[in-house]
N, C-alpha and C. Protein backbone atom coordinates (compact mmCIF):
# COMPACT_ATOMS: atom_id res chain seq x y z
N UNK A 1 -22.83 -2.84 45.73
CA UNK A 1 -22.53 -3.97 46.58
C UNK A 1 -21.05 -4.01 46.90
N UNK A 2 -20.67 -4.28 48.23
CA UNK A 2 -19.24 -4.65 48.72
C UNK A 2 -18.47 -5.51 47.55
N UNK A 3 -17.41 -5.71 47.42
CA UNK A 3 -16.69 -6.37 46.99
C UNK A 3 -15.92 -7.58 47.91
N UNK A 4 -15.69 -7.02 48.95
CA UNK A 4 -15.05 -7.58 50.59
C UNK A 4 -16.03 -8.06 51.50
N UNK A 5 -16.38 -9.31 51.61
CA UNK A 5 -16.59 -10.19 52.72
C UNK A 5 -15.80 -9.97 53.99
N UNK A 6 -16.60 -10.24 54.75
CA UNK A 6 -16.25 -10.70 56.70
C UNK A 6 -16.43 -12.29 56.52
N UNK A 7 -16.90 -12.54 56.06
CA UNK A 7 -17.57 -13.79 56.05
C UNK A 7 -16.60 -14.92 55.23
N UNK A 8 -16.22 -16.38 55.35
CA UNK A 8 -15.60 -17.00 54.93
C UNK A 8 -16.12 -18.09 54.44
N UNK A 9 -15.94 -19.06 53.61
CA UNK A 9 -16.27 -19.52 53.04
C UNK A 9 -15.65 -21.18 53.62
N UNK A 10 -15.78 -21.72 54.23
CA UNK A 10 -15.39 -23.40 54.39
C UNK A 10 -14.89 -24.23 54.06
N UNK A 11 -15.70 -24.44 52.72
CA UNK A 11 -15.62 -25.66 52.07
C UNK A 11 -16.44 -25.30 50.57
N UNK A 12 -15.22 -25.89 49.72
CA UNK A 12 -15.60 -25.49 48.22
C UNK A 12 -16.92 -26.72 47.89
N UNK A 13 -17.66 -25.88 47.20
CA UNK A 13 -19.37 -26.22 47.25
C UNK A 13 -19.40 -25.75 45.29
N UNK A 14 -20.14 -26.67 44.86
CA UNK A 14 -20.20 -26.50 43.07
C UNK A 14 -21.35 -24.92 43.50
N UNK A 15 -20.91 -23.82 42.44
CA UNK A 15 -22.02 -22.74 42.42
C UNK A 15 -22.69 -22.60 41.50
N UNK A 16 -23.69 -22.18 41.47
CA UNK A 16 -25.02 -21.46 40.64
C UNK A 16 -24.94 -20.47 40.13
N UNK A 17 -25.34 -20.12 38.89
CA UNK A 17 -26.03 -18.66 38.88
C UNK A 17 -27.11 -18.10 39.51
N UNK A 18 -27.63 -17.05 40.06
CA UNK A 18 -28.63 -16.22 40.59
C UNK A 18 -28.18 -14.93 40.36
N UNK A 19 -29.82 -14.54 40.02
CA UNK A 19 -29.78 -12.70 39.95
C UNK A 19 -30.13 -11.98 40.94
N UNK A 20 -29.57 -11.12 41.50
CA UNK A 20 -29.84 -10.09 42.99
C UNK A 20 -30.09 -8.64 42.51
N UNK A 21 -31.44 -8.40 42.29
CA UNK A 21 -31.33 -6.75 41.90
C UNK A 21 -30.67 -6.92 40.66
N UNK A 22 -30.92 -7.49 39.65
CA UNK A 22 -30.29 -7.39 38.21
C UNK A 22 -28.37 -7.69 37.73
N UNK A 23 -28.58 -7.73 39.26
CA UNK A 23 -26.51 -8.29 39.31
C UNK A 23 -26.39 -10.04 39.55
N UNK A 24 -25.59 -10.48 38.70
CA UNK A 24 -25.22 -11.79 38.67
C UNK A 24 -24.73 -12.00 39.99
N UNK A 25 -24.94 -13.29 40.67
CA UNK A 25 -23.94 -13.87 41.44
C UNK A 25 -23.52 -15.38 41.41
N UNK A 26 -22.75 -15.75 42.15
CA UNK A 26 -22.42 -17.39 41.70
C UNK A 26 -22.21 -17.78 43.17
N UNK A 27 -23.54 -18.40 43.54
CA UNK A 27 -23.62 -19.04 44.98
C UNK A 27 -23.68 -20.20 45.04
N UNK A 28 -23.23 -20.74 46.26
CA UNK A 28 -22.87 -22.30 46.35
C UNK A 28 -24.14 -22.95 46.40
N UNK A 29 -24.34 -23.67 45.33
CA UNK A 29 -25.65 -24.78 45.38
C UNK A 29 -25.68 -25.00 46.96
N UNK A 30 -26.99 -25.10 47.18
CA UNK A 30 -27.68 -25.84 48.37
C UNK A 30 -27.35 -25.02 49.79
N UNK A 31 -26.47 -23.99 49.68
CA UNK A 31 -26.32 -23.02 50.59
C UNK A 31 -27.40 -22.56 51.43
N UNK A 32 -27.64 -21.63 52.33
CA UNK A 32 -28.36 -20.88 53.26
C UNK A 32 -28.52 -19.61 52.27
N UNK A 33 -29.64 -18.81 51.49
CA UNK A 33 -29.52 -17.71 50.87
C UNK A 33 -28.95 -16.70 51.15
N UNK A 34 -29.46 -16.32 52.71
CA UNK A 34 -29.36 -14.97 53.23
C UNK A 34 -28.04 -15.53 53.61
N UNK A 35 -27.21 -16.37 54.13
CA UNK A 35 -25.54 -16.51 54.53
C UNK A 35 -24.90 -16.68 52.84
N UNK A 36 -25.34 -17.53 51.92
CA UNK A 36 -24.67 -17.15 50.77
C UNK A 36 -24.58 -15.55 50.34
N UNK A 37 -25.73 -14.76 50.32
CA UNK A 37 -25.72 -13.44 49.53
C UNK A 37 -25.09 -12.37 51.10
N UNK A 38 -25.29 -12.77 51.92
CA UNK A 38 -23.69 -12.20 52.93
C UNK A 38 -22.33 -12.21 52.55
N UNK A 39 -22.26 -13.52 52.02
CA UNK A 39 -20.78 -14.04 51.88
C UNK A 39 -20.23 -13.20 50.67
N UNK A 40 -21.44 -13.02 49.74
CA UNK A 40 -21.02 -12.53 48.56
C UNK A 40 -20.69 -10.60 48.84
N UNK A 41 -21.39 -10.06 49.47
CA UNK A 41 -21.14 -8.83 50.09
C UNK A 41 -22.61 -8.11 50.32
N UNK A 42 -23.89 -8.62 49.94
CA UNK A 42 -24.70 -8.31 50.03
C UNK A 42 -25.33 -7.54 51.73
N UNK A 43 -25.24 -7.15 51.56
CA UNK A 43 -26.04 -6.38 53.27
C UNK A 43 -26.70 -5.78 53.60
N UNK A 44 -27.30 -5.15 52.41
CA UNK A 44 -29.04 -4.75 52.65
C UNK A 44 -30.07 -5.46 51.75
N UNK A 45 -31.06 -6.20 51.97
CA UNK A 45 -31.75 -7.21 51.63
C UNK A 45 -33.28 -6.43 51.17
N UNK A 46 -33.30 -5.38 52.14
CA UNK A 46 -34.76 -4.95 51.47
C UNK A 46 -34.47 -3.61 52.51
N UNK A 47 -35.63 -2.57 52.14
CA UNK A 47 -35.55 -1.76 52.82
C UNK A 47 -36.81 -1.21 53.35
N UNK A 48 -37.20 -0.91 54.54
CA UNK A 48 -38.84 -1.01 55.20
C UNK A 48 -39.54 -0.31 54.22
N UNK A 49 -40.84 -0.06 54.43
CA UNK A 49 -41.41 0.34 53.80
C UNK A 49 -41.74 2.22 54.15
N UNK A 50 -41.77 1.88 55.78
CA UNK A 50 -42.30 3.40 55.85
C UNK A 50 -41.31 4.46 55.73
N UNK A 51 -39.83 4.27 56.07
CA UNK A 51 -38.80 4.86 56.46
C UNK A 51 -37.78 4.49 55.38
N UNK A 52 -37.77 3.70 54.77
CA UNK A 52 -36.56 3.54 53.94
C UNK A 52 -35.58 2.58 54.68
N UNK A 53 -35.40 2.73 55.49
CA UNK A 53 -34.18 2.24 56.49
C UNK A 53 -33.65 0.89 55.94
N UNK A 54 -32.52 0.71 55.92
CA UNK A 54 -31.93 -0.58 55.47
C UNK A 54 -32.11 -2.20 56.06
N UNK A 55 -32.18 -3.41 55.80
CA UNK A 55 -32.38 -4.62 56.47
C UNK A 55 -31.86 -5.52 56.03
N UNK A 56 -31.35 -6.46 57.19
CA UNK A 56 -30.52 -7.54 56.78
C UNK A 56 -30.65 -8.53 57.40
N UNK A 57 -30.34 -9.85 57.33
CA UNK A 57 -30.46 -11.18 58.20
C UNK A 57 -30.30 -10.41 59.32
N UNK A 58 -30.91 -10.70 60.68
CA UNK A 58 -30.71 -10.67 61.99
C UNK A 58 -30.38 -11.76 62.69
N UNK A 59 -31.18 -12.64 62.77
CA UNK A 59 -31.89 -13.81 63.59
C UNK A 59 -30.74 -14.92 62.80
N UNK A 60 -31.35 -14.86 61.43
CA UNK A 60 -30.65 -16.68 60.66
C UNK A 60 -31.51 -17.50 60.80
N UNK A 61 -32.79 -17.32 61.42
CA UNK A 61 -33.50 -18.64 61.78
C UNK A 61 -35.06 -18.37 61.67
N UNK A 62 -35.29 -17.03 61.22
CA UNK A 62 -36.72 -17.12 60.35
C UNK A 62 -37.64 -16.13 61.39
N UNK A 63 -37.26 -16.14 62.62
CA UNK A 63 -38.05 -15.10 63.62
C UNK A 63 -38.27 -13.42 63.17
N UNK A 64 -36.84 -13.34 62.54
CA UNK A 64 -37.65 -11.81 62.99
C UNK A 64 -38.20 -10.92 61.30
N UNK A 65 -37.75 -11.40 60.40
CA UNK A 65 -38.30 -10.99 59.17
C UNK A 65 -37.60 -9.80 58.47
N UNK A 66 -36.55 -9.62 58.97
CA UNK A 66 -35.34 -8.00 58.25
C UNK A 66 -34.82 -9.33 57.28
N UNK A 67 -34.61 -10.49 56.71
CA UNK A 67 -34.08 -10.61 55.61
C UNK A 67 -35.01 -11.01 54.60
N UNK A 68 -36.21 -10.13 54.41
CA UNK A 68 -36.86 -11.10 53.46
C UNK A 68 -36.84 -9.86 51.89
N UNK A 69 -37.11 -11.04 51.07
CA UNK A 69 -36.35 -10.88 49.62
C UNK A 69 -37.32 -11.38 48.87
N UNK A 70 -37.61 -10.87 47.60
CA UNK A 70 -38.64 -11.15 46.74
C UNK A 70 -37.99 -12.46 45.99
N UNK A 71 -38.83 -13.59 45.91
CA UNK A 71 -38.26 -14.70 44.59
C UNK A 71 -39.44 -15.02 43.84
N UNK A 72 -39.68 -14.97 42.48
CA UNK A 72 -40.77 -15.24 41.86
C UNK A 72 -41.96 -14.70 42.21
N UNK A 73 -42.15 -13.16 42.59
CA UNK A 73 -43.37 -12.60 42.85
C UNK A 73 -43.50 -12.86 44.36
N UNK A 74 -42.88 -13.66 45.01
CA UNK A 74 -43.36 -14.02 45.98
C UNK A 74 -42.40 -13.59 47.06
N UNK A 75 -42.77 -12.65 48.60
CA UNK A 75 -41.85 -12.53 49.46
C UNK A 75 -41.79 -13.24 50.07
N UNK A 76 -40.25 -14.01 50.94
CA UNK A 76 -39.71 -14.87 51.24
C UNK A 76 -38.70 -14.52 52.21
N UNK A 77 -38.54 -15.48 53.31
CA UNK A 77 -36.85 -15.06 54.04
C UNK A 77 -36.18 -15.61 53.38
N UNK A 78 -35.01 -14.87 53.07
CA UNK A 78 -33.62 -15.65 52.70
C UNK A 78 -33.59 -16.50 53.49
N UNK A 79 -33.11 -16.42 54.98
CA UNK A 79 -32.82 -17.03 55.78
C UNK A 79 -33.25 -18.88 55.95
N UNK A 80 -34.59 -18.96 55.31
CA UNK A 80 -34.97 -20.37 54.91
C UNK A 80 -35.11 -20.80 53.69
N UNK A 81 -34.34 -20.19 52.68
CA UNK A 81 -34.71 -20.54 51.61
C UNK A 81 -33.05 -21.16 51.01
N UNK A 82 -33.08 -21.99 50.40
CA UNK A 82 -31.32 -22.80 49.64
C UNK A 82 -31.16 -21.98 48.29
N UNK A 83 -30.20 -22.11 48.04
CA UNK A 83 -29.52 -21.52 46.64
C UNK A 83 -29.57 -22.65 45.66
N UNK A 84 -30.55 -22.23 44.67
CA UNK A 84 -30.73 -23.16 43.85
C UNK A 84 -30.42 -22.39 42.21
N UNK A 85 -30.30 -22.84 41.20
CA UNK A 85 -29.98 -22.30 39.97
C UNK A 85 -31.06 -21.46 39.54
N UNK A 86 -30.46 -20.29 38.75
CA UNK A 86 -31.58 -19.54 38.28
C UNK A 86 -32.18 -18.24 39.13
N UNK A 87 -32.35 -18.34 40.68
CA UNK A 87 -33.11 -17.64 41.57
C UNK A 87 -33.08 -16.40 40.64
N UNK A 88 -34.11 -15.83 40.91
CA UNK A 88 -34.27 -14.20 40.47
C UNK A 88 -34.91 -13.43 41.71
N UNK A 89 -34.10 -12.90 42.83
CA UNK A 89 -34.20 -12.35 43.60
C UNK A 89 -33.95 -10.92 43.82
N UNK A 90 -35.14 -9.97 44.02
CA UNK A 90 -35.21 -8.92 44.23
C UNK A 90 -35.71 -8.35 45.73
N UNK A 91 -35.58 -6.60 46.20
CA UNK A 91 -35.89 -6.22 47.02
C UNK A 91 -37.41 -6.56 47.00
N UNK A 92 -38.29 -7.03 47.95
CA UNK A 92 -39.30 -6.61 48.12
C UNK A 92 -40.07 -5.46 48.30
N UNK A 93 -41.46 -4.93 47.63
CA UNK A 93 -41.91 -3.83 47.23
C UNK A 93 -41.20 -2.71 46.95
N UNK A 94 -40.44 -3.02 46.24
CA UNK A 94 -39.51 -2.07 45.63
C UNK A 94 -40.45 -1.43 44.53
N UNK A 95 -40.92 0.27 44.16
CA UNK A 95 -41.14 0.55 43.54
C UNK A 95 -40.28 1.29 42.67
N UNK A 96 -40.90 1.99 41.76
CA UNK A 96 -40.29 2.81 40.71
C UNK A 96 -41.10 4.19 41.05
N UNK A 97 -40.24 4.78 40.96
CA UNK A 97 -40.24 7.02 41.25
C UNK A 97 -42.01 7.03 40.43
N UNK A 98 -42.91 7.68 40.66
CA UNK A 98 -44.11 7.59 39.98
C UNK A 98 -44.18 9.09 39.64
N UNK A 99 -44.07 9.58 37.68
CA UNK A 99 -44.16 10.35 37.47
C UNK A 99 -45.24 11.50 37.93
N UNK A 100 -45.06 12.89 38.25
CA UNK A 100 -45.82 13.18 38.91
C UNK A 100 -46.35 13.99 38.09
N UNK A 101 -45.99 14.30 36.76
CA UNK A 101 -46.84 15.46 35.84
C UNK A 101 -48.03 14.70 35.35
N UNK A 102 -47.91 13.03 34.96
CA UNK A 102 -49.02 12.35 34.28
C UNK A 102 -50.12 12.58 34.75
């Protein structure tokens, strides 16, 4: 993950913990997800399924579906979802390499 934002920050907002892919972050309670985990340096959100190819907020407003993100088993847009304490957010259908001798 980036270290360096484009993105700026406003107005100081109390933050949260949330997990992204097993990395801590500290996002502003009640935030926009997919604009908080921007801000933080995040910029690929999931990656398609057939191609690999990388995805990220497009839209901001829920139309087109490149920011969606696993929370609690369940896939979700960032884009409509708030930063609340705790989140445990991962790539969606993200698997693991499947041994091939078994």
């Amino acid at each position: 993950m980036k270290t360096v934002s484009p993105f700026l920050e406003l107005e100081e907002t109390p933050r949260v913990e949330v997990m992204f892919c097993g990395e801590g972050l500290r996002l502003p309670q009640g935030a926009n997800l997919a604009a908080a985990l921007l801000a933080a340096g995040v910029d690929v959100f999931r990656n398609t399924p057939v191609s690999g190819a990388p995805r990220g907020p497009f839209c901001m407003m829920g139309a087109c579906f490149d920011c969606l993100v696993e929370i609690d088993g369940t896939v979700r847009q960032a884009c409509m979802i708030e930063v609340s304490e705790g989140l445990q957010i991962t790539k969606p259908h993200q698997t693991e390499a499947k041994d091939e001798t078994a």
